[in-house]
N, C-alpha and C. Protein backbone atom coordinates (compact mmCIF):
# COMPACT_ATOMS: atom_id res chain seq x y z
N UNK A 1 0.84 -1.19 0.00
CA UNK A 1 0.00 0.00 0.00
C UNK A 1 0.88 1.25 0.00
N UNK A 2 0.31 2.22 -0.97
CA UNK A 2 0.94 3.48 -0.89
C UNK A 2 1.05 4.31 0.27
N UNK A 3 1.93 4.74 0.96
CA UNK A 3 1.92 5.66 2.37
C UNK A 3 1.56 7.13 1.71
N UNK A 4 0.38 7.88 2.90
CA UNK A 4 -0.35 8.99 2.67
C UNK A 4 0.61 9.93 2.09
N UNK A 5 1.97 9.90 2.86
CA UNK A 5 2.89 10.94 2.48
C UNK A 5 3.37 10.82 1.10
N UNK A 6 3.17 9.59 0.04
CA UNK A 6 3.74 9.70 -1.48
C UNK A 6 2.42 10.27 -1.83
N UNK A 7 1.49 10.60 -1.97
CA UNK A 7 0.33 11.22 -2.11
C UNK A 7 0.40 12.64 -3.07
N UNK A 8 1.30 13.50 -2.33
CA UNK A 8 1.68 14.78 -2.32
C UNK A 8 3.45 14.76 -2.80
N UNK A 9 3.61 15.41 -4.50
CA UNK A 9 4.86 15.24 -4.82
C UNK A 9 5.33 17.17 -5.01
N UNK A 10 6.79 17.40 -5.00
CA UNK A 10 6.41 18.97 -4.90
C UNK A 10 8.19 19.17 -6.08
N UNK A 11 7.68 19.23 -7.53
CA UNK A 11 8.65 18.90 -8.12
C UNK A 11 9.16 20.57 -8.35
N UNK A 12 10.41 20.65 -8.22
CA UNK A 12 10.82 22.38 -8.06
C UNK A 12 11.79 22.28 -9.68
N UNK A 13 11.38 23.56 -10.80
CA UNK A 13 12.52 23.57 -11.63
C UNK A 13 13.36 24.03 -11.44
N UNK A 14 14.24 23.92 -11.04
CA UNK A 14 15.67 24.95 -11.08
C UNK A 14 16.56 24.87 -12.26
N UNK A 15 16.34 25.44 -13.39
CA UNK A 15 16.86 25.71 -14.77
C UNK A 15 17.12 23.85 -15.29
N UNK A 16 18.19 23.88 -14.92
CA UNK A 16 18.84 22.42 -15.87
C UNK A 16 18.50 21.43 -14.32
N UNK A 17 18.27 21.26 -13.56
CA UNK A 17 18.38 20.80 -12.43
C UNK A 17 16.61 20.62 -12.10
N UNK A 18 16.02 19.23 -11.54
CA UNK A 18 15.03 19.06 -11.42
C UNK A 18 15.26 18.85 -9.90
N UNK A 19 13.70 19.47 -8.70
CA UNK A 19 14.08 18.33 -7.17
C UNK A 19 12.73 18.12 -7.34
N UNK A 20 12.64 17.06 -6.62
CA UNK A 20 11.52 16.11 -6.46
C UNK A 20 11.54 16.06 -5.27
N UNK A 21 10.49 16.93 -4.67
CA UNK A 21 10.20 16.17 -2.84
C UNK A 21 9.51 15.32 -2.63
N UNK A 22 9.59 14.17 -2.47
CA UNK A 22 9.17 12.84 -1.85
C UNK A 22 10.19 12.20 -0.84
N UNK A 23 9.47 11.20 -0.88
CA UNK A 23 10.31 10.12 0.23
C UNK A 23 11.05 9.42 -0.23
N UNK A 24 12.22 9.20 0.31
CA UNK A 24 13.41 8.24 -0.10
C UNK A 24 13.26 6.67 -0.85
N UNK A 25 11.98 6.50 0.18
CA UNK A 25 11.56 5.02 0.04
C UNK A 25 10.57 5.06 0.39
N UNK A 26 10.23 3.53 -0.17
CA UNK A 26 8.51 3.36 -0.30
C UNK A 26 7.97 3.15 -1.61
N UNK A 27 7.14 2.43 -1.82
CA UNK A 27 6.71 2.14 -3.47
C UNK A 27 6.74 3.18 -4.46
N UNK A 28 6.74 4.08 -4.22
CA UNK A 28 6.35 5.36 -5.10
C UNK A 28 8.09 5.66 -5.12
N UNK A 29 8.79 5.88 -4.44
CA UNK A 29 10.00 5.97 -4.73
C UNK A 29 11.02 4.86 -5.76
N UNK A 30 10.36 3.56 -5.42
CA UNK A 30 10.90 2.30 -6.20
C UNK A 30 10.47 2.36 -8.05
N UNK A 31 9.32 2.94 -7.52
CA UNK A 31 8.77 3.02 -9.13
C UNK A 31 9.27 4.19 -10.07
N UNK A 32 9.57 4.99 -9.43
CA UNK A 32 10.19 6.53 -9.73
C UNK A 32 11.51 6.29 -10.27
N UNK A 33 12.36 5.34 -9.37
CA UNK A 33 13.40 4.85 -9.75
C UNK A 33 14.05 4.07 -11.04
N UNK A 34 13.27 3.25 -11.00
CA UNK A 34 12.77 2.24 -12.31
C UNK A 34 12.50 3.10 -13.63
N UNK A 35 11.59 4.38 -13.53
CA UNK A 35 10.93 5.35 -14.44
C UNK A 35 12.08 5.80 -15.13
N UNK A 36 12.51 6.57 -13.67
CA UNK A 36 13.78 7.53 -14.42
C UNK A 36 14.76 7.47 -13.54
N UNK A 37 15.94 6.05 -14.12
CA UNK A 37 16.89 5.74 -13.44
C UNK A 37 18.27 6.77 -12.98
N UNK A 38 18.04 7.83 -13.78
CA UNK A 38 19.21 8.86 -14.04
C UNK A 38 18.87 9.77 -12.74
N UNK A 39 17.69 9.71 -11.93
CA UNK A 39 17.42 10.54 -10.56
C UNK A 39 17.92 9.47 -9.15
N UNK A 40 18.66 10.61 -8.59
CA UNK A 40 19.54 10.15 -7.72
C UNK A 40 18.92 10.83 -6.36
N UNK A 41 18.99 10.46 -5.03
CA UNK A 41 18.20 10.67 -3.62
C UNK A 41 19.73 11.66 -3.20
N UNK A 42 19.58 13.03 -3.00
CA UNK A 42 20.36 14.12 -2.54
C UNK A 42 20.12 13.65 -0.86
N UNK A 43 21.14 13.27 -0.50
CA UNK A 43 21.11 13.07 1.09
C UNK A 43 20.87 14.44 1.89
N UNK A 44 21.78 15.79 1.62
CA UNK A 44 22.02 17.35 2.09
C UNK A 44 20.19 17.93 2.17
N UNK A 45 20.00 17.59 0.71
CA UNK A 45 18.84 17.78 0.34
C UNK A 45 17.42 17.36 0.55
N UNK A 46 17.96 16.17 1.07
CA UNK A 46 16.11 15.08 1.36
C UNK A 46 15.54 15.21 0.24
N UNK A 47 16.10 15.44 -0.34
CA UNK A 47 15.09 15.13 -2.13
C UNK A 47 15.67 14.57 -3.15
N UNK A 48 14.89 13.92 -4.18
CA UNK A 48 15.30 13.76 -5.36
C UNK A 48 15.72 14.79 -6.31
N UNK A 49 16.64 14.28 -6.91
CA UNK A 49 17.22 16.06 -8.19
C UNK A 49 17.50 14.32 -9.29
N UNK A 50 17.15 15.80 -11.03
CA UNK A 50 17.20 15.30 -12.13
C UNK A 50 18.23 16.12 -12.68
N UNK A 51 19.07 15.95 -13.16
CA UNK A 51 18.95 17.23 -14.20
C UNK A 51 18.51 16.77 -15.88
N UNK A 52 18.16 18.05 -16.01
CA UNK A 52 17.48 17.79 -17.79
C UNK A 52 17.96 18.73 -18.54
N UNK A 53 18.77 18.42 -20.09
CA UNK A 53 18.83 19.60 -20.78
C UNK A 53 18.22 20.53 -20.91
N UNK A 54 18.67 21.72 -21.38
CA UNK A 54 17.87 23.42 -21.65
C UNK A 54 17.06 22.73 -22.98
N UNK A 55 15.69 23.09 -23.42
CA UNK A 55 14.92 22.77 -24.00
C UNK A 55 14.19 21.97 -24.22
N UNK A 56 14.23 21.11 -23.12
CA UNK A 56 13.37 19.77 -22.80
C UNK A 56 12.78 19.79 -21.29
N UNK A 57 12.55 21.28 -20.80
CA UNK A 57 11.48 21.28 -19.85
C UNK A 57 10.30 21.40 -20.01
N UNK A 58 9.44 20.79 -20.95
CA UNK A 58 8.15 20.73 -21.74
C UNK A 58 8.00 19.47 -21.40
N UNK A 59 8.94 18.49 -22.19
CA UNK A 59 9.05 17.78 -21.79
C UNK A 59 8.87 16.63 -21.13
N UNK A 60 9.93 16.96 -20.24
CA UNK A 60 10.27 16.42 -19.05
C UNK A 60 9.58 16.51 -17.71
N UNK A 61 9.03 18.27 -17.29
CA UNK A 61 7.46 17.88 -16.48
C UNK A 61 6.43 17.07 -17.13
N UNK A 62 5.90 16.71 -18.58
CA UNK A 62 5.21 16.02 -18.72
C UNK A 62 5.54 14.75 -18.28
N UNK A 63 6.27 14.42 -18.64
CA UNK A 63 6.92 12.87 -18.14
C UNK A 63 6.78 12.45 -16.77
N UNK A 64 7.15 13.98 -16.11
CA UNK A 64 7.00 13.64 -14.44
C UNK A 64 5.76 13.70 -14.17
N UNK A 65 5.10 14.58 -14.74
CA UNK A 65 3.64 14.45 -14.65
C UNK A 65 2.45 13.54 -14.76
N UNK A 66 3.10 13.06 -15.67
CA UNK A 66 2.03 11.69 -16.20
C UNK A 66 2.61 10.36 -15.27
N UNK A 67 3.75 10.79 -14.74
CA UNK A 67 3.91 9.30 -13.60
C UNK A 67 3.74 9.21 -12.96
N UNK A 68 3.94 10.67 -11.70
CA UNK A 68 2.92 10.75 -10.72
C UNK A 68 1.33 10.78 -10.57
N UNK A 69 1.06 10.87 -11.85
CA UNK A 69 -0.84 10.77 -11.77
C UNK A 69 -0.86 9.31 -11.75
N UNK A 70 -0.22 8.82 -13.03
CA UNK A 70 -0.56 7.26 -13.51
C UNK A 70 -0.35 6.48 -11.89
N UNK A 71 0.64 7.31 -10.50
CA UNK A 71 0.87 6.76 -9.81
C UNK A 71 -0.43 6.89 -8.34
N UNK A 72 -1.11 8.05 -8.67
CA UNK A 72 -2.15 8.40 -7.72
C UNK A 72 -1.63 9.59 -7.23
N UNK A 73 -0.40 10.64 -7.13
CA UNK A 73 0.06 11.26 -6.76
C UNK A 73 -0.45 12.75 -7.61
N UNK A 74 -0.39 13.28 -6.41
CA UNK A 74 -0.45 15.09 -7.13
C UNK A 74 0.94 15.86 -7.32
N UNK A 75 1.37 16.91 -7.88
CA UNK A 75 1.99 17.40 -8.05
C UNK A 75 1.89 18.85 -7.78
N UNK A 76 2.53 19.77 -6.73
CA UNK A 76 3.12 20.91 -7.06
C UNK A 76 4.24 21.32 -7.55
N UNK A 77 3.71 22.21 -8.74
CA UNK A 77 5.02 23.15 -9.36
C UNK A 77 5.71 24.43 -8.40
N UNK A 78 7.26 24.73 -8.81
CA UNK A 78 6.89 25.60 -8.01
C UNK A 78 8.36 25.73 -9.23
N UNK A 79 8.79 26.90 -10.14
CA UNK A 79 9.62 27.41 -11.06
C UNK A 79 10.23 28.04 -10.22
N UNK A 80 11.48 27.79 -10.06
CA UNK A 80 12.81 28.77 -9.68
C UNK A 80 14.09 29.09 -10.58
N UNK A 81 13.36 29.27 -12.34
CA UNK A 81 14.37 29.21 -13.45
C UNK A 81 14.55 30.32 -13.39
């Protein structure tokens, strides 16, 4: 079972650099992993970070977007480009 807290995902852009606030672990993290193996768990940070080339942030929130729904999860944006 999904824990209440993967529920709520809070993906921040920072230009070439993606964070993903979720939880380290837990199904929603395992599957995230699997998705998009190139995102790594920032220990300093407590979050997930991506980075994505300049011109593929269209993209690439879609991608994150459509996996956290397909996953039951919501998403806040929050742009710091």
């Amino acid at each position: 079972m999904t824990d209440a807290s993967e529920k709520h995902v809070t993906l921040t852009k920072m230009c070439e650099l993606h964070s993903i606030a979720m939880p380290r672990d837990g199904e929603l993290a395992e599957r995230f992993q699997k998705a998009f193996p190139t995102a790594a768990f920032d220990e300093a940070a407590q979050e997930w970070r991506m980075v994505w080339k300049k011109g593929t942030y269209a993209d690439s929130n879609a991608r994150l977007e459509a996996f956290f729904h397909d996953n039951g999860a919501t998403v806040v944006h929050v742009d710091k480009c």
